[in-house]
C-alpha atoms as a PDB file:
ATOM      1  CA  UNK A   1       0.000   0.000   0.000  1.00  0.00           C
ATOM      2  CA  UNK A   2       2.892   2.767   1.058  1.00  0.00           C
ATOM      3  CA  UNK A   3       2.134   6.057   1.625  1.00  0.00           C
ATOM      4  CA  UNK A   4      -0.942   8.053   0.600  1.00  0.00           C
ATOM      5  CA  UNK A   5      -1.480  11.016  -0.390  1.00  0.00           C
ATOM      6  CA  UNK A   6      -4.618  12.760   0.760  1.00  0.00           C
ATOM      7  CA  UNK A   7      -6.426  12.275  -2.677  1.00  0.00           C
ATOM      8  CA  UNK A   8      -5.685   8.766  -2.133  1.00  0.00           C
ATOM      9  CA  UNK A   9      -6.857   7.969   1.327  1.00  0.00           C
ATOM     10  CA  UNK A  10     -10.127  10.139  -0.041  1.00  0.00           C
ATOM     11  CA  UNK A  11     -10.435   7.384  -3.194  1.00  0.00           C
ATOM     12  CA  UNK A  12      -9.513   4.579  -0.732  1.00  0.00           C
ATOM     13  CA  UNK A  13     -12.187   5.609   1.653  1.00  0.00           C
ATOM     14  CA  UNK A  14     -14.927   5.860  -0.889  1.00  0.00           C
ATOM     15  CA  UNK A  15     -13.903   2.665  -2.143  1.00  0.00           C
ATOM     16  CA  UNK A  16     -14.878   1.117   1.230  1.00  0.00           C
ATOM     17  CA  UNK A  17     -11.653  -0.023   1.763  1.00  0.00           C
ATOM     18  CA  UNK A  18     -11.245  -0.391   5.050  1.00  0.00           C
ATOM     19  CA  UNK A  19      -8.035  -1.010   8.228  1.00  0.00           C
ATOM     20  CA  UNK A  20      -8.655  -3.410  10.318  1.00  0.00           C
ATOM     21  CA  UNK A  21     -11.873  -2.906  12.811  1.00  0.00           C
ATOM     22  CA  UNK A  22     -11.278  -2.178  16.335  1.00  0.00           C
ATOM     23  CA  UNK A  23     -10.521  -5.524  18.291  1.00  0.00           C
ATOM     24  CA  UNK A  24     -11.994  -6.606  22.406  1.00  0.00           C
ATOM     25  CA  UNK A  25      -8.462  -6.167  23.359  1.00  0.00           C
ATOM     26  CA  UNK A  26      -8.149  -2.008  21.713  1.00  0.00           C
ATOM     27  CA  UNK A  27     -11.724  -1.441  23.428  1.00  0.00           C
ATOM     28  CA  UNK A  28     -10.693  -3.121  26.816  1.00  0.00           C
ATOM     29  CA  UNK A  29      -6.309  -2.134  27.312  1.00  0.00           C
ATOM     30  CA  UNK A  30      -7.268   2.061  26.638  1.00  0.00           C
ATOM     31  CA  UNK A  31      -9.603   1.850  29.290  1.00  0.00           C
ATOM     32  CA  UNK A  32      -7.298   0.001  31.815  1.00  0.00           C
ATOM     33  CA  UNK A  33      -4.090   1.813  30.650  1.00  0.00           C
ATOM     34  CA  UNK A  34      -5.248   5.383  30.172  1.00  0.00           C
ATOM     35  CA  UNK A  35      -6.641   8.367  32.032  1.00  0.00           C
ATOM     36  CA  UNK A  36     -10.287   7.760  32.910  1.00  0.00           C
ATOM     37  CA  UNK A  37     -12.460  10.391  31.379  1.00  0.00           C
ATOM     38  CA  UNK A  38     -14.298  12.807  32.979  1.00  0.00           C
ATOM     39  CA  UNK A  39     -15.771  15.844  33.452  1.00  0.00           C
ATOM     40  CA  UNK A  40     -14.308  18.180  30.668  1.00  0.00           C
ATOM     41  CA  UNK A  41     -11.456  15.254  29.622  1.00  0.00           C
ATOM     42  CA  UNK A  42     -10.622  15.345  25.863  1.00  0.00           C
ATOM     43  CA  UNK A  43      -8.934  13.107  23.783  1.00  0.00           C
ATOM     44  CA  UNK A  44      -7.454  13.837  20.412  1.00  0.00           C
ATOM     45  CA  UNK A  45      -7.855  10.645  17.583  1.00  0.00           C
ATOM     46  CA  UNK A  46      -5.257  10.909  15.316  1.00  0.00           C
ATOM     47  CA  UNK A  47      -6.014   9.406  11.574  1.00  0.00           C
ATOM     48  CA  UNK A  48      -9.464   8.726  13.055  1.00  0.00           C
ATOM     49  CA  UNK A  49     -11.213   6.732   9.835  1.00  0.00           C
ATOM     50  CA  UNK A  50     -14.533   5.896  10.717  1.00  0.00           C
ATOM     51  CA  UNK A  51     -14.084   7.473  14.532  1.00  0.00           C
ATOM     52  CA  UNK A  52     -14.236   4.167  16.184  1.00  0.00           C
ATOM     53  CA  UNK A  53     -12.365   5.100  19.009  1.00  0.00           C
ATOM     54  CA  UNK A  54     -14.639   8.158  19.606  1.00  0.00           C
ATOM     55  CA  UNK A  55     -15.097   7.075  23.141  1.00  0.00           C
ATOM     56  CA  UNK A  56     -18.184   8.188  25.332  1.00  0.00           C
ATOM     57  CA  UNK A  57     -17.077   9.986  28.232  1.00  0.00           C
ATOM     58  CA  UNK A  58     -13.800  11.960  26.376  1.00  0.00           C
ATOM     59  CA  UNK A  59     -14.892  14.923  24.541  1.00  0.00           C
ATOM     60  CA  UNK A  60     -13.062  14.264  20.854  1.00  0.00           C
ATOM     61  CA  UNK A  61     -10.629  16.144  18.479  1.00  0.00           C
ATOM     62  CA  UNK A  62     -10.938  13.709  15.462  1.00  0.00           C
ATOM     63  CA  UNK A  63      -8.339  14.513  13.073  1.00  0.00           C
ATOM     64  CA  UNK A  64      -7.974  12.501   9.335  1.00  0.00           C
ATOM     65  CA  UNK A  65      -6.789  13.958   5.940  1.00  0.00           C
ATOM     66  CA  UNK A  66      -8.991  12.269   4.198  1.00  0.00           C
ATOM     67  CA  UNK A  67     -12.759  14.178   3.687  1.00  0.00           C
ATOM     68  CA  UNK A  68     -14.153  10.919   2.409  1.00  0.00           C
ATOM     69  CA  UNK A  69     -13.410   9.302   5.779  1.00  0.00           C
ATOM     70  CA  UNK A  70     -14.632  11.954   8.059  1.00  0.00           C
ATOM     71  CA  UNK A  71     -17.663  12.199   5.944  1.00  0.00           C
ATOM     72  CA  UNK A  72     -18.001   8.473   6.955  1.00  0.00           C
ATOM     73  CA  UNK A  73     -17.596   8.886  10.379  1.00  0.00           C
ATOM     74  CA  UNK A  74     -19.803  11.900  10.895  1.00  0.00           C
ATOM     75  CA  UNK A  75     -22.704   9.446   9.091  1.00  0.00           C
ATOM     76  CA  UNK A  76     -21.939   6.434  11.590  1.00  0.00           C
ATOM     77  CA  UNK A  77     -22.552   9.036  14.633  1.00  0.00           C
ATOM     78  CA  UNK A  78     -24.647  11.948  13.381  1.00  0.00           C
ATOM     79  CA  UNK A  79     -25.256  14.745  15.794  1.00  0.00           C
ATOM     80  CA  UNK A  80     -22.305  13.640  18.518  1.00  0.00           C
ATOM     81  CA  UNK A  81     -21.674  17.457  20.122  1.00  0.00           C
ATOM     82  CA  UNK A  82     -18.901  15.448  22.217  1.00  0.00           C
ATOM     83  CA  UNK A  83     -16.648  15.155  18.623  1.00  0.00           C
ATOM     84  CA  UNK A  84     -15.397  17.476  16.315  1.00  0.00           C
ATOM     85  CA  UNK A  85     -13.781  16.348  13.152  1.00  0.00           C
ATOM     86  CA  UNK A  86     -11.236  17.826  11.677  1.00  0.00           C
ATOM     87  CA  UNK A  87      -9.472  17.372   7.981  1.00  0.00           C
ATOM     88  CA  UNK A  88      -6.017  17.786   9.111  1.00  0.00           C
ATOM     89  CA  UNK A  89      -2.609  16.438   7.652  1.00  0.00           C
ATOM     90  CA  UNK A  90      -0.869  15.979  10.972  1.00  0.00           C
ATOM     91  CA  UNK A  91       2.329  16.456   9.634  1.00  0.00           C
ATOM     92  CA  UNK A  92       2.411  19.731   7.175  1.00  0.00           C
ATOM     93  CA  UNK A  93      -1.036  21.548   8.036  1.00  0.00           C
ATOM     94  CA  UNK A  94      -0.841  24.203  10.690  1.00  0.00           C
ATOM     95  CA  UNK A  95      -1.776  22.342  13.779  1.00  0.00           C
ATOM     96  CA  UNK A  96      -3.309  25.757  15.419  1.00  0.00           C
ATOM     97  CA  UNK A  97      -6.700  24.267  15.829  1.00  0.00           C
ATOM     98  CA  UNK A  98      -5.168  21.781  18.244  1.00  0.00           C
ATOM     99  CA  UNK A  99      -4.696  23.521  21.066  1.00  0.00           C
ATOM    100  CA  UNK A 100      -1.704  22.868  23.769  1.00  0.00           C
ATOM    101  CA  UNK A 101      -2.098  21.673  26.851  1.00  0.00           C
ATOM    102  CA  UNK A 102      -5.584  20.361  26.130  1.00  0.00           C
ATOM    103  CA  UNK A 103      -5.857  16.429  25.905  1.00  0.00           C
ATOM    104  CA  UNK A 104      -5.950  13.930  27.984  1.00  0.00           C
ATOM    105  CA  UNK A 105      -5.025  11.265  25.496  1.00  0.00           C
ATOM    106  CA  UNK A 106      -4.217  11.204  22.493  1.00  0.00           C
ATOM    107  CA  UNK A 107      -4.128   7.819  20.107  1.00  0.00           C
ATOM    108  CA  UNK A 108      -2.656   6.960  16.678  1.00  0.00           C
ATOM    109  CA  UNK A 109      -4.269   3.894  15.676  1.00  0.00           C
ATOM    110  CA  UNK A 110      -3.026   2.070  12.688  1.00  0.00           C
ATOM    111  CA  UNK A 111      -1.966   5.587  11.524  1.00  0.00           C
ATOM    112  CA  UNK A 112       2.252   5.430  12.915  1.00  0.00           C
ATOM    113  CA  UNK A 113       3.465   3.876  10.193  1.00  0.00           C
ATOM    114  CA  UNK A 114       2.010   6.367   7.555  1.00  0.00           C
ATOM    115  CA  UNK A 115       3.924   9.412   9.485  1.00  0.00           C
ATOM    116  CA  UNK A 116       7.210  10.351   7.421  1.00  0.00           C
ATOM    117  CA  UNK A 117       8.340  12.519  10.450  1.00  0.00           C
ATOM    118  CA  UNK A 118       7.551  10.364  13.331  1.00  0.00           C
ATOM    119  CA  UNK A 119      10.118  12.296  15.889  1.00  0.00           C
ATOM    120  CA  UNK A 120       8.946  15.703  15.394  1.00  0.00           C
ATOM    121  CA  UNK A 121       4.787  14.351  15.000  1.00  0.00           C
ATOM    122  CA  UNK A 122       5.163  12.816  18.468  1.00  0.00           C
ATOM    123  CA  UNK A 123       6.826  15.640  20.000  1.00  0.00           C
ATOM    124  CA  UNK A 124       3.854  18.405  18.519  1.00  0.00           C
ATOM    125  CA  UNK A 125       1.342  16.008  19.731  1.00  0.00           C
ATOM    126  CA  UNK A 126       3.325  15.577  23.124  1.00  0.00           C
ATOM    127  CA  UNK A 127       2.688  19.756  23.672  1.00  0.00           C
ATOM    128  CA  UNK A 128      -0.813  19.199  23.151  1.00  0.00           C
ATOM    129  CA  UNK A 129      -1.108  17.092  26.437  1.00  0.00           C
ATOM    130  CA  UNK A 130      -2.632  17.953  29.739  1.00  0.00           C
ATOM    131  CA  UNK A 131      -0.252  17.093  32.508  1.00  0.00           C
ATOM    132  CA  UNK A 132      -0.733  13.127  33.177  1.00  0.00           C
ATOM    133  CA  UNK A 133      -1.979  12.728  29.701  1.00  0.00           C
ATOM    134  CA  UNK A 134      -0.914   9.881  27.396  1.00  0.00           C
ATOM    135  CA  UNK A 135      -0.009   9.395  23.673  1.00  0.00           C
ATOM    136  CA  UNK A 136      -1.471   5.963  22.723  1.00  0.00           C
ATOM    137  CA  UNK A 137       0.035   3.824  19.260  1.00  0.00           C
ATOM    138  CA  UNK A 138      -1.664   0.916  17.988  1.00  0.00           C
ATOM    139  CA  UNK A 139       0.335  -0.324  15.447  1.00  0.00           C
ATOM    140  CA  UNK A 140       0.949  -3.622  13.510  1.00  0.00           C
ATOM    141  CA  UNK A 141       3.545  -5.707  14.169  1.00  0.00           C
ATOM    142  CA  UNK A 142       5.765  -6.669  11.193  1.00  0.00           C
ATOM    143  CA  UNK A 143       6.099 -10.232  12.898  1.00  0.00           C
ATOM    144  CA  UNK A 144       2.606 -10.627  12.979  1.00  0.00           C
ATOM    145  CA  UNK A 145       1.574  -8.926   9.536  1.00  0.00           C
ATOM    146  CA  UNK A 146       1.957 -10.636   5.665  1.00  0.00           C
ATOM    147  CA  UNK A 147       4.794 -10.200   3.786  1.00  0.00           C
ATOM    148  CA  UNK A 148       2.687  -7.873   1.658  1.00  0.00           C
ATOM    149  CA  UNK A 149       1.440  -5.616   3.911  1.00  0.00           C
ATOM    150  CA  UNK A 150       5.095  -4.892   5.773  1.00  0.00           C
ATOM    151  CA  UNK A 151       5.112  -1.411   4.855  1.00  0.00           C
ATOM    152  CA  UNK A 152       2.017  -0.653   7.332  1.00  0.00           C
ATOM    153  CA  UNK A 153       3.797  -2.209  10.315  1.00  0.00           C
ATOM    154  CA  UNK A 154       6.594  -1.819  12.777  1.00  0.00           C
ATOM    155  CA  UNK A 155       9.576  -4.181  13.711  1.00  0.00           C
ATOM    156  CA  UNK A 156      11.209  -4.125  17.229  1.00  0.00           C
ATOM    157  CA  UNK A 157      13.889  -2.068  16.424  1.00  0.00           C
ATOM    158  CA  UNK A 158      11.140   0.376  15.459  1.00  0.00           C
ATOM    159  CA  UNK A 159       9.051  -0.164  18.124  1.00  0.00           C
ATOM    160  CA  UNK A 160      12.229   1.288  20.214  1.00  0.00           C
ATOM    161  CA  UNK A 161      12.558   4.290  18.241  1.00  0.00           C
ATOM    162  CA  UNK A 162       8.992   5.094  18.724  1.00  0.00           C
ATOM    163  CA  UNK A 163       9.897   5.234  22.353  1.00  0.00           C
ATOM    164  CA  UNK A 164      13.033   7.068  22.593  1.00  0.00           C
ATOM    165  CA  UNK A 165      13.065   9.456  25.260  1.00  0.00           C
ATOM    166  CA  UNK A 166      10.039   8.525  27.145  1.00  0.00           C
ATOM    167  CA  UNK A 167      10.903   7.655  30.526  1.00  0.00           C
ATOM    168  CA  UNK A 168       9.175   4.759  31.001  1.00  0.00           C
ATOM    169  CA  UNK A 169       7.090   2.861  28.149  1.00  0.00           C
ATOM    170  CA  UNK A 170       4.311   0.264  29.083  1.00  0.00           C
ATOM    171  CA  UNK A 171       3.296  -2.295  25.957  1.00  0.00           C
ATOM    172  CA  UNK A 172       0.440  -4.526  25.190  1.00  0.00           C
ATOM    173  CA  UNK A 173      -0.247  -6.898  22.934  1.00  0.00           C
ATOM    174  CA  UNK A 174      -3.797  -5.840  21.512  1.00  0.00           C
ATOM    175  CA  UNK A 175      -5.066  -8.586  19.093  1.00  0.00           C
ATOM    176  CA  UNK A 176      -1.351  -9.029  16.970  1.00  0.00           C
ATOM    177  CA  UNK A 177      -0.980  -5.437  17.392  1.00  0.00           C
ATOM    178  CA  UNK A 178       1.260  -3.353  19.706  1.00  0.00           C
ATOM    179  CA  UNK A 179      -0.628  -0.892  22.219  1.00  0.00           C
ATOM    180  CA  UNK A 180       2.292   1.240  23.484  1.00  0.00           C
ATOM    181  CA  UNK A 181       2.298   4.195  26.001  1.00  0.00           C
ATOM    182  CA  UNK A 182       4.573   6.231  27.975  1.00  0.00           C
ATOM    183  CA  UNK A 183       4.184   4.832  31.965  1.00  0.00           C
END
């Protein structure tokens, strides 16, 4: 597959071609792992698809760069006030509308991979966090994905490298795929 542009994603969206959809274990290890929601707690969905991790409780920045797959989401849960989607490349759009200091967690689900600057994506996001707040990745593993499809997953030497610098890094294994967060 490799890396889309945004006129892609929109084509593969409309297409109904669709990731993987969200597992027991990425429903049940956020909730464990993560800071509970409540009153005024926000979360931020990075590459958000069809919004299935639009949790109830978390008020929600969904962010994709694909129209198609916001228009999607928005028809799967008309009327939510608790979510606001936003068409956002994460990487080169100005990032303004995502305020700092504002989320309580913030998740990249099956979107890692796809980031060309992965260093400098997790540090803007990391300035966007409430103190306490986490940065979730759910990522496929390259030992647990088809030769084919390699390009959309991570090996344990990058695994590490998406953890540099955190102090402490607490890992899951979520249905084949890695659920990592700083501790």
């Amino acid at each position: 597959m490799g890396y889309l542009q945004p006129g892609e994603w929109n084509t593969h969206h409309a297409q109904g071609r669709r990731f993987r959809s969200l597992g027991n274990a990425e429903r049940t290890l956020p909730a464990e792992h993560v800071p509970s929601p409540g009153n005024g707690s926000r979360a931020l969905e990075i590459g958000c698809g069809l919004g299935e991790l639009a949790s109830t409780g978390y008020t929600v920045d969904a962010v994709d760069w694909s129209e198609t797959a916001l228009e999607h989401a928005r028809a799967g849960s008309p009327g939510r006030a608790d979510v606001r989607r936003l068409r956002l490349d994460i990487e080169r759009d100005d990032l303004t509308p995502l305020e700092e200091n504002t989320y309580d967690l913030i998740t990249l689900r099956l979107t890692y991979a796809f980031l060309g600057d992965r260093i400098r994506v997790l540090h803007d996001l990391g300035s966007r966090l409430r103190e306490d707040g986490a940065i979730v990745v759910i990522t496929p593993l390259a030992a647990n994905t088809p030769a084919e499809k390699r390009d959309i997953a991570l090996d344990e030497d990058e695994i590490r490298l998406l953890s540099a610098g955190w102090e402490q890094v607490r890992r899951f294994d979520a249905d084949g795929l890695a659920l990592v967060r700083p501790a």
